[in-house]
Protein backbone atom coordinates (compact mmCIF):
# COMPACT_ATOMS: atom_id res chain seq x y z
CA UNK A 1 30.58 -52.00 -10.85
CA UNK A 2 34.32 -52.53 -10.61
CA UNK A 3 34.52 -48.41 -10.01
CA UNK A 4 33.39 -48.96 -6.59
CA UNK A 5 35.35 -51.24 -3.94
CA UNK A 6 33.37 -54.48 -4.11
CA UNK A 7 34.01 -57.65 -2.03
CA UNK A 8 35.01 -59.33 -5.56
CA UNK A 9 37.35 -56.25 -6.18
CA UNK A 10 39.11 -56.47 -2.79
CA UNK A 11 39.40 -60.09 -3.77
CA UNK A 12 41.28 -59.13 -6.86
CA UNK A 13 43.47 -56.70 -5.52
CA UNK A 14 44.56 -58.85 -2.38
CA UNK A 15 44.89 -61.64 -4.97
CA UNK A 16 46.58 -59.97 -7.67
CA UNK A 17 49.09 -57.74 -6.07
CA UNK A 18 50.99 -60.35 -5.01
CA UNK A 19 50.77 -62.47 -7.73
CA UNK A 20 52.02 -59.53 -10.03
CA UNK A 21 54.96 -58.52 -7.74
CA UNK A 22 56.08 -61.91 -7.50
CA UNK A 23 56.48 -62.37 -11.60
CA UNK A 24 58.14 -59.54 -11.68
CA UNK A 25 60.27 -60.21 -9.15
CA UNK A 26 60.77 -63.75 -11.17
CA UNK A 27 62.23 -61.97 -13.91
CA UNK A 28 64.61 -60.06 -12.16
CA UNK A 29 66.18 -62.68 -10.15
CA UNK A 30 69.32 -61.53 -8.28
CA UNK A 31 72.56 -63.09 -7.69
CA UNK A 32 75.60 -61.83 -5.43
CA UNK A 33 77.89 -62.79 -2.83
CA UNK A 34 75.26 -62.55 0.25
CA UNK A 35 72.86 -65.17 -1.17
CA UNK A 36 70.42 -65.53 -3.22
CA UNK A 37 67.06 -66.33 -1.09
CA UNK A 38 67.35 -63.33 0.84
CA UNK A 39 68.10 -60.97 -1.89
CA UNK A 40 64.91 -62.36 -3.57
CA UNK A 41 62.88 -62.07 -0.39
CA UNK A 42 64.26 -58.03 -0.40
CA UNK A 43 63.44 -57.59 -3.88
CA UNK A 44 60.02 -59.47 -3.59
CA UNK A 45 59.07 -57.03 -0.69
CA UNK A 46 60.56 -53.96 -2.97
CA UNK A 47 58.57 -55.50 -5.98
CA UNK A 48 55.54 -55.74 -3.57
CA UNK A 49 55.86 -52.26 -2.66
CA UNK A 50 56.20 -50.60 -6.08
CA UNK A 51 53.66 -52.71 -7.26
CA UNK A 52 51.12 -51.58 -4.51
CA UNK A 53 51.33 -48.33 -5.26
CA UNK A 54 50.88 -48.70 -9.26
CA UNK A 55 48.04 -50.74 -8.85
CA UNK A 56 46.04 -48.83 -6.49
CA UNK A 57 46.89 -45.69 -8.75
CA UNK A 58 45.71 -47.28 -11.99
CA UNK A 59 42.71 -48.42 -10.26
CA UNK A 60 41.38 -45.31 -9.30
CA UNK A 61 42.70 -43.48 -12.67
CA UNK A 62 40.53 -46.70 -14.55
CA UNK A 63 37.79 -46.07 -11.89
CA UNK A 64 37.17 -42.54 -12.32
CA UNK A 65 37.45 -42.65 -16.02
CA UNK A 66 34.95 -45.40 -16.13
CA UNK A 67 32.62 -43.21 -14.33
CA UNK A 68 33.36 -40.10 -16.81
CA UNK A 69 32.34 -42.63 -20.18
CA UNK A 70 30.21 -45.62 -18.97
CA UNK A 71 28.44 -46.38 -22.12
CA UNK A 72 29.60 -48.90 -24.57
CA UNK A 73 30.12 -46.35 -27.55
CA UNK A 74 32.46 -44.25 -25.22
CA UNK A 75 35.05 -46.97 -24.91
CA UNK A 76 37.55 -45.86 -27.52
CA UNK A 77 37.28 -42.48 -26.48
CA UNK A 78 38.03 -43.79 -22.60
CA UNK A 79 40.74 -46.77 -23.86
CA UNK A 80 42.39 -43.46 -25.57
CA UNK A 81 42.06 -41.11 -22.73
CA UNK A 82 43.30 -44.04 -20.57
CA UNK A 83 46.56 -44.78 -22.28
CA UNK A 84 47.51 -41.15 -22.00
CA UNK A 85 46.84 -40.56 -18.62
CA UNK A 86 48.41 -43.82 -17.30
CA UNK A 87 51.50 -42.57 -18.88
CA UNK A 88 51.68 -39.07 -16.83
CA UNK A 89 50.18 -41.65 -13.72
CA UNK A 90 52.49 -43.61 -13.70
CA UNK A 91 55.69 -41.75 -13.83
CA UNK A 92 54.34 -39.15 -11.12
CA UNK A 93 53.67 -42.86 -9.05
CA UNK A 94 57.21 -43.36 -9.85
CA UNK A 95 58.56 -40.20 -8.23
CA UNK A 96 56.34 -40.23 -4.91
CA UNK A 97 57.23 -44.02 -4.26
CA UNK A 98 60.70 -43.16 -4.69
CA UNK A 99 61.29 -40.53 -2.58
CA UNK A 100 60.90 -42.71 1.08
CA UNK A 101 63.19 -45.57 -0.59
CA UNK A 102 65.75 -42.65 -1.87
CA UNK A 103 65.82 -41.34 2.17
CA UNK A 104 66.36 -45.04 3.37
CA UNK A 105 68.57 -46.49 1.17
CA UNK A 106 70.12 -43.81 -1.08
CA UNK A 107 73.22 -46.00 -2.42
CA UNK A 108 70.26 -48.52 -4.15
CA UNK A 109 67.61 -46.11 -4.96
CA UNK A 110 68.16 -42.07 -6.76
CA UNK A 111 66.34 -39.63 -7.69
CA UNK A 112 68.23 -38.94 -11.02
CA UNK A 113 66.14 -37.79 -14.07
CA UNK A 114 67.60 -40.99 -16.03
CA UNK A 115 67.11 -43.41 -13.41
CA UNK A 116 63.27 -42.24 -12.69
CA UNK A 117 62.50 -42.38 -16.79
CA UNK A 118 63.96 -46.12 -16.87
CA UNK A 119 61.93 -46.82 -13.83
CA UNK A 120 59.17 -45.02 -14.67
CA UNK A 121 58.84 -46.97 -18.53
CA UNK A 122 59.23 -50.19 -16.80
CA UNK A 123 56.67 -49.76 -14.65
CA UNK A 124 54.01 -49.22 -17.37
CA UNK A 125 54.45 -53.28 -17.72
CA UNK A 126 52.48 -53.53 -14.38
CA UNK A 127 50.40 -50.48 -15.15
CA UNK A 128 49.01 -51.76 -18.99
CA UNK A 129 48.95 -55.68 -16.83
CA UNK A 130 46.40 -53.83 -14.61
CA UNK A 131 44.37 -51.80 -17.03
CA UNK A 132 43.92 -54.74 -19.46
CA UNK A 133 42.82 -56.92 -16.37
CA UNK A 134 39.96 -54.39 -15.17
CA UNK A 135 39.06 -53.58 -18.92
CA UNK A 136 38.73 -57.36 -19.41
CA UNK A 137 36.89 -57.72 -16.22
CA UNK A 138 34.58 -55.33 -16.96
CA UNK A 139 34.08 -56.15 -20.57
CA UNK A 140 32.99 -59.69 -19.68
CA UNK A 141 30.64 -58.41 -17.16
CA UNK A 142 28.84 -56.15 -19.27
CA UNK A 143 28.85 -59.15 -21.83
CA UNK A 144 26.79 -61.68 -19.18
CA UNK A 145 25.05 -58.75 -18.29
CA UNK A 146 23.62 -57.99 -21.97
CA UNK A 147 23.24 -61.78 -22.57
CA UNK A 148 20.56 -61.93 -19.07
CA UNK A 149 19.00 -58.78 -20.38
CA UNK A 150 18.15 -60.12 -23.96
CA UNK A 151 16.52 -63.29 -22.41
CA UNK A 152 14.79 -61.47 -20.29
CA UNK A 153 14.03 -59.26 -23.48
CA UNK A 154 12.93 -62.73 -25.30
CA UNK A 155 10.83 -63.71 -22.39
CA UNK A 156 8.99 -60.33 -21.73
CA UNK A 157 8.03 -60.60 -25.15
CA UNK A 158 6.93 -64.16 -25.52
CA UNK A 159 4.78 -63.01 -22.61
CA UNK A 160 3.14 -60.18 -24.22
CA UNK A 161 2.37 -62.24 -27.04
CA UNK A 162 0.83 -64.93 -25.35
CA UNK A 163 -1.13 -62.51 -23.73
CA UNK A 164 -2.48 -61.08 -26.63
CA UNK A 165 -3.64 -64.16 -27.82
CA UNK A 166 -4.67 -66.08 -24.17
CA UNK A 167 -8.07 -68.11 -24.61
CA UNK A 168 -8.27 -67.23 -28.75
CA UNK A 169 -7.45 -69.81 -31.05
CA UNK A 170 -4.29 -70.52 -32.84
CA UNK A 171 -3.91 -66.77 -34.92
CA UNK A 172 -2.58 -68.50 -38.09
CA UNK A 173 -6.04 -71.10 -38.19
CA UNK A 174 -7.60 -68.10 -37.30
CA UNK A 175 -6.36 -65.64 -39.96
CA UNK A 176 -6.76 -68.06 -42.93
CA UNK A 177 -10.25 -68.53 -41.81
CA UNK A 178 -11.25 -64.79 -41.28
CA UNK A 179 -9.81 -64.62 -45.14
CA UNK A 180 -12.33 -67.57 -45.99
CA UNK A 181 -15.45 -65.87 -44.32
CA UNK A 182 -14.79 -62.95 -46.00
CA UNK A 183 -15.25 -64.81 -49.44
CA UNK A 184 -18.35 -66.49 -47.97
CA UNK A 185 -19.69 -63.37 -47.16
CA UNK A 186 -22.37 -61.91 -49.70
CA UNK A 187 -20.69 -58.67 -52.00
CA UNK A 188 -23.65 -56.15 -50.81
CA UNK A 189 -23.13 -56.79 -47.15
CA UNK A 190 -19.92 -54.34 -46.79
CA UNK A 191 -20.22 -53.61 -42.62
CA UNK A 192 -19.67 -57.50 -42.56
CA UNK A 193 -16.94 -57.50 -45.00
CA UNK A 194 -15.44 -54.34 -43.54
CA UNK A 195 -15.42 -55.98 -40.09
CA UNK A 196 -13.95 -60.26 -41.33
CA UNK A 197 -11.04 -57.38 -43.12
CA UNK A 198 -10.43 -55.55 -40.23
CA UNK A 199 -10.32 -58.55 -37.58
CA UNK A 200 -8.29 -60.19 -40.15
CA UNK A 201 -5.97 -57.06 -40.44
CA UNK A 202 -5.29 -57.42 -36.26
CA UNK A 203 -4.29 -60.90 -36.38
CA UNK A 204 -2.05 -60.49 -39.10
CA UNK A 205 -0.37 -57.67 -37.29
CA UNK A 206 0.42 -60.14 -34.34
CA UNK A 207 1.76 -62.53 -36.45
CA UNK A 208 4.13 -59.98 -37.95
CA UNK A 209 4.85 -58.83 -34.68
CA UNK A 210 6.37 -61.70 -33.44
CA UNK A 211 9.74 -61.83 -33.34
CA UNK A 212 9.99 -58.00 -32.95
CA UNK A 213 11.59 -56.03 -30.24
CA UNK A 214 10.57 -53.20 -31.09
CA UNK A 215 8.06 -51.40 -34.12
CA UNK A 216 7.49 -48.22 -35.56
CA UNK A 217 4.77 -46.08 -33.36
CA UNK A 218 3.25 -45.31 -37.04
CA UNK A 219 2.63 -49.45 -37.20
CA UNK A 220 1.82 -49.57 -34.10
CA UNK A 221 -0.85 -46.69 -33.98
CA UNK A 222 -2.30 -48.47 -37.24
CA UNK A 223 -3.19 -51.61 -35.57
CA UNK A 224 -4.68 -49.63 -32.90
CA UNK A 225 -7.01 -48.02 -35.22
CA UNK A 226 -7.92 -51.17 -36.85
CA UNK A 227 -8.24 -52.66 -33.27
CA UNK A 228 -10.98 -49.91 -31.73
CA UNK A 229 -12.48 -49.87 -35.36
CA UNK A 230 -13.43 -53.33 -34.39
CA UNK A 231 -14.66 -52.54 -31.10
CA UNK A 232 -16.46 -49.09 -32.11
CA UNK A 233 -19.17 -51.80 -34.04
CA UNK A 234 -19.92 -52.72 -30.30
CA UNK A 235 -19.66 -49.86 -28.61
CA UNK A 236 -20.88 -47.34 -31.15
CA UNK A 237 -20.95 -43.49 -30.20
CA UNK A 238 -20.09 -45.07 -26.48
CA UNK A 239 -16.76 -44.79 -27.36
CA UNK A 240 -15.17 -41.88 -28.21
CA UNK A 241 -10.81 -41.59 -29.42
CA UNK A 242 -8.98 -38.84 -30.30
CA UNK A 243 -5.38 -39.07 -31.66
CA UNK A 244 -3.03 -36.15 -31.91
CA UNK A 245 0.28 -37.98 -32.46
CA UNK A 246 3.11 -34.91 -34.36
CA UNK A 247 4.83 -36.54 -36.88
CA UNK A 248 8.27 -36.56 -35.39
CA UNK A 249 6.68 -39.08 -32.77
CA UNK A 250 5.72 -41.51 -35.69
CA UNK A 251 9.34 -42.40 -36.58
CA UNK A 252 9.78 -43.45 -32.78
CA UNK A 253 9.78 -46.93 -31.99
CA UNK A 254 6.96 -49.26 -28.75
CA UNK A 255 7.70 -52.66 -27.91
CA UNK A 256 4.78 -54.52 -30.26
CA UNK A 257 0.74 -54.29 -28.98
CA UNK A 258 2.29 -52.12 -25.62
CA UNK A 259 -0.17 -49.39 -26.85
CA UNK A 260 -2.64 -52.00 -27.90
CA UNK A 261 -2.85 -53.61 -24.32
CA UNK A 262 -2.92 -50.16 -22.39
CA UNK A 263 -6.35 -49.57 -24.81
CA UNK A 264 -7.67 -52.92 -24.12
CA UNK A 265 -7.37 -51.94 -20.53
CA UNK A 266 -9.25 -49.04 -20.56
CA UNK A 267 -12.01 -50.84 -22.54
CA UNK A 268 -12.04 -53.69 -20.66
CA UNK A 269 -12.35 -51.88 -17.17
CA UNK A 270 -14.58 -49.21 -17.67
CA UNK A 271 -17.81 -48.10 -18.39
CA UNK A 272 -19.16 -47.37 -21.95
CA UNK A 273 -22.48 -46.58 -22.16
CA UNK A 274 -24.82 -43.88 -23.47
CA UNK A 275 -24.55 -41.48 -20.50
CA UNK A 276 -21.34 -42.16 -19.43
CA UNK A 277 -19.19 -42.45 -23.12
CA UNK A 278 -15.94 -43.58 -22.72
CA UNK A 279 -13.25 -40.86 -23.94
CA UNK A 280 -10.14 -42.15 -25.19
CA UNK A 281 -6.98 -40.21 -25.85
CA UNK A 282 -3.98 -40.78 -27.86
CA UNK A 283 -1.04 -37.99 -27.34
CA UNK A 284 2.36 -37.02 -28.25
CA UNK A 285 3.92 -33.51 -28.86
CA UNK A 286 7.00 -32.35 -31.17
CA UNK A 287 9.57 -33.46 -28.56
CA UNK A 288 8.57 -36.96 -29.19
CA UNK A 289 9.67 -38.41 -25.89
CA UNK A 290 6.48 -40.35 -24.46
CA UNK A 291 3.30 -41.36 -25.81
CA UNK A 292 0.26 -40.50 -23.18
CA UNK A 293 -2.80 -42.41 -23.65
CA UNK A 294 -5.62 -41.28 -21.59
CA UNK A 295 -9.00 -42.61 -20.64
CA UNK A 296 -11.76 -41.46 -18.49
CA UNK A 297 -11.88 -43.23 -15.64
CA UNK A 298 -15.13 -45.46 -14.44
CA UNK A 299 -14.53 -48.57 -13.37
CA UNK A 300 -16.71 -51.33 -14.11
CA UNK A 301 -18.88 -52.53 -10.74
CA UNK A 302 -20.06 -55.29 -12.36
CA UNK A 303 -19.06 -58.51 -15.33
CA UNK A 304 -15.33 -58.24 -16.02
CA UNK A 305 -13.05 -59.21 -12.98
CA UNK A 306 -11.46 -55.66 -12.05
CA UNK A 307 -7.41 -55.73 -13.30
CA UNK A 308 -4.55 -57.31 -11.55
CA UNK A 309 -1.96 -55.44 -13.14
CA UNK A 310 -0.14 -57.76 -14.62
CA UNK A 311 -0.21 -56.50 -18.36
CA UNK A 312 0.91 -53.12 -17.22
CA UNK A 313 3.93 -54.49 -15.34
CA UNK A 314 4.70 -56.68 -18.31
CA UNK A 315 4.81 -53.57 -20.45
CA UNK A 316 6.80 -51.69 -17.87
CA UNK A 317 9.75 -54.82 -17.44
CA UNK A 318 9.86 -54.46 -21.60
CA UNK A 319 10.35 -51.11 -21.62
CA UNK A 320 12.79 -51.22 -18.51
CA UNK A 321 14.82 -54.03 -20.53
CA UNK A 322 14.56 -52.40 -23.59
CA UNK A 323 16.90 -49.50 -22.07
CA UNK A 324 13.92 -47.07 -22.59
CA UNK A 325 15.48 -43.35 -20.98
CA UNK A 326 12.65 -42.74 -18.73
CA UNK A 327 10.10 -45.73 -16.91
CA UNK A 328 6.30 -46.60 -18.01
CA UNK A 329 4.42 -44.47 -15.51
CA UNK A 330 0.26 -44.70 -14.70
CA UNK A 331 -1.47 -42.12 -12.94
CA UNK A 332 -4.76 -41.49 -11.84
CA UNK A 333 -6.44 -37.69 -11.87
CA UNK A 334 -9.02 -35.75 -12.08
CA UNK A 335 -11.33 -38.79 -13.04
CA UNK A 336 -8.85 -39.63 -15.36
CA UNK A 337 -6.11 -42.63 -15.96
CA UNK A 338 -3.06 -41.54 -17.96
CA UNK A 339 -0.01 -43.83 -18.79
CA UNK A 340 3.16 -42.36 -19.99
CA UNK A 341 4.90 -44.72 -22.56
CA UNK A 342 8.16 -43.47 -23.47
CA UNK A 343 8.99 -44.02 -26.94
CA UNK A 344 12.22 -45.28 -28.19
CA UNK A 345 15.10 -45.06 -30.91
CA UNK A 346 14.52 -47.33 -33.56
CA UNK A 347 18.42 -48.17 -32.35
CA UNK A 348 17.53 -50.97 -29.51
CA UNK A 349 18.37 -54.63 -29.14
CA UNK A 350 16.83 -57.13 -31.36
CA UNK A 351 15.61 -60.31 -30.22
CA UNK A 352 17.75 -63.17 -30.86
């Protein structure tokens, strides 16, 4: 950040100083009896000087108010607080830089009330030339900077997605057949029915969730039913879920089928048999700041490959790049392997 002295910064300041000094200097060309080059070399260095010292000032000033209101919605509050304090800034840089140049040369330079106030208003030139420079600066950084972190956002997602659907058919083919076989199927066999419905219910939920950055946890925690209603015809009483979501959490938004991949985990890598059911546990309290889901913990020693960790680092890059306050954390306990999801305002970058 442009708070901090970077090796662009220093660029910019060794750059611009001069630059500045000398356009000022342009417009106030002098002209005498003892020539004109030199004069213009003496007012250049005087220029130079003056300008140095405004400069560095408003840096720091822009700096540290920078660091005092960083976020995007506190820039008119820091634009505001900026114009007033570059004012008192710069007319206190005014007196300190004159006071050396009032000791050398007192017949060009005083330390009159008048003279300091017309010096002092035509120095906020360079002063507003400087603020609008940084403020532009770091405008178009945060700019590029929001543009690499919604294609990353697009990506991350597109990822998710295909690895929802990774060695299933295409989910549209796949829907409107579900929706056929569930005609086909005869009226007095309802566990069928129930199940064509339900499978037919997650696909469409993927489709709709394309597209999405984020979703409701209430949608989200739907699907997830509908998902482990699907799986509980396999597993049976070997698979055991409790929810206890408070309302307030419902209104908070996941990125789409996080929650649904952190179950598929825990289904996918652990035992779930008879004598060792697998407990699954669905959690958020009243402060509605994370979402733990929790599953006993016995891996598999035996079929499924055991996990790489890749869909749990996709989750946690979509949640970093989603601006979510706190990370996607995964701990293991007590026989036990908890992930914290955070869960978000419904306020957060949609994908383009």
């Amino acid at each position: 950040m442009l708070a901090s002295p970077s090796l662009r910064d220093r660029r910019f300041v060794l750059g611009g100083i001069p630059l500045l000094s000398l356009v000022i200097t342009a417009f106030n060309l002098p002209s005498g009896p003892y020539g004109r080059w030199p004069l213009v070399l003496v007012h250049w260095l005087i220029s130079l000087y003056f300008t140095t010292g405004y400069w560095l000032c408003t840096r720091q000033l822009w700096g540290w108010l920078l660091r005092r209101f960083p976020s995007p919605e506190q820039t008119p509050r820091r634009l505001w607080t900026l114009a007033g304090l570059a004012v008192a800034t710069t007319s206190a840089a005014t007196v300190v830089l004159t006071l050396p140049l009032c000791a050398l040369l007192p017949d060009f330079f005083s330390m009159e009330p008048g003279q300091l106030l017309r010096e002092a208003r035509f120095s906020l030139l360079p002063t507003g030339v400087v603020l609008t420079l940084y403020e532009s600066m770091y405008f178009f950084e945060q700019w590029t900077a929001n543009l690499r972190r919604a294609d990353q956002l697009t990506q991350a997602a597109t990822q998710a997605q295909l690895d929802a659907l990774q060695n299933q058919l295409d989910p549209h083919f796949l829907f409107n057949n579900l929706n056929t076989l569930a005609a086909l199927i005869e009226p007095d066999n309802a566990p069928a029915q129930q199940f064509v419905e339900q499978l037919a219910d997650v696909y469409r939920y993927v489709l709709l969730a394309q597209g999405r950055a984020t979703v409701p946890l209430a949608e989200e925690l739907a699907f997830v039913e509908t998902y482990l209603e699907l799986h509980k015809a396999r597993f049976r009483q070997n698979l055991v879920v409790e929810m206890a979501v408070a309302p307030a959490a419902l209104a908070r938004h996941v990125a789409p089928l996080s929650v649904q991949l952190l179950v598929e985990n825990a289904l996918k890598h652990n035992v779930a048999s008879r004598e060792h059911p697998l407990h699954l546990r669905l959690q958020a309290n009243d402060d509605a700041d994370r979402l733990l889901v929790e599953n006993t913990l016995r891996p598999r020693t035996a079929g499924l490959a055991p996990g790489t960790g890749t869909g749990l680092d996709n989750v946690r890059r979509r949640y970093a790049l989603l601006g979510a306050a706190r990370p996607v954390e995964a701990s293991r306990a007590a026989g036990k392997f908890v992930v914290e999801l955070p869960l978000l305002p419904a306020s957060v970058p949609r994908l383009p």
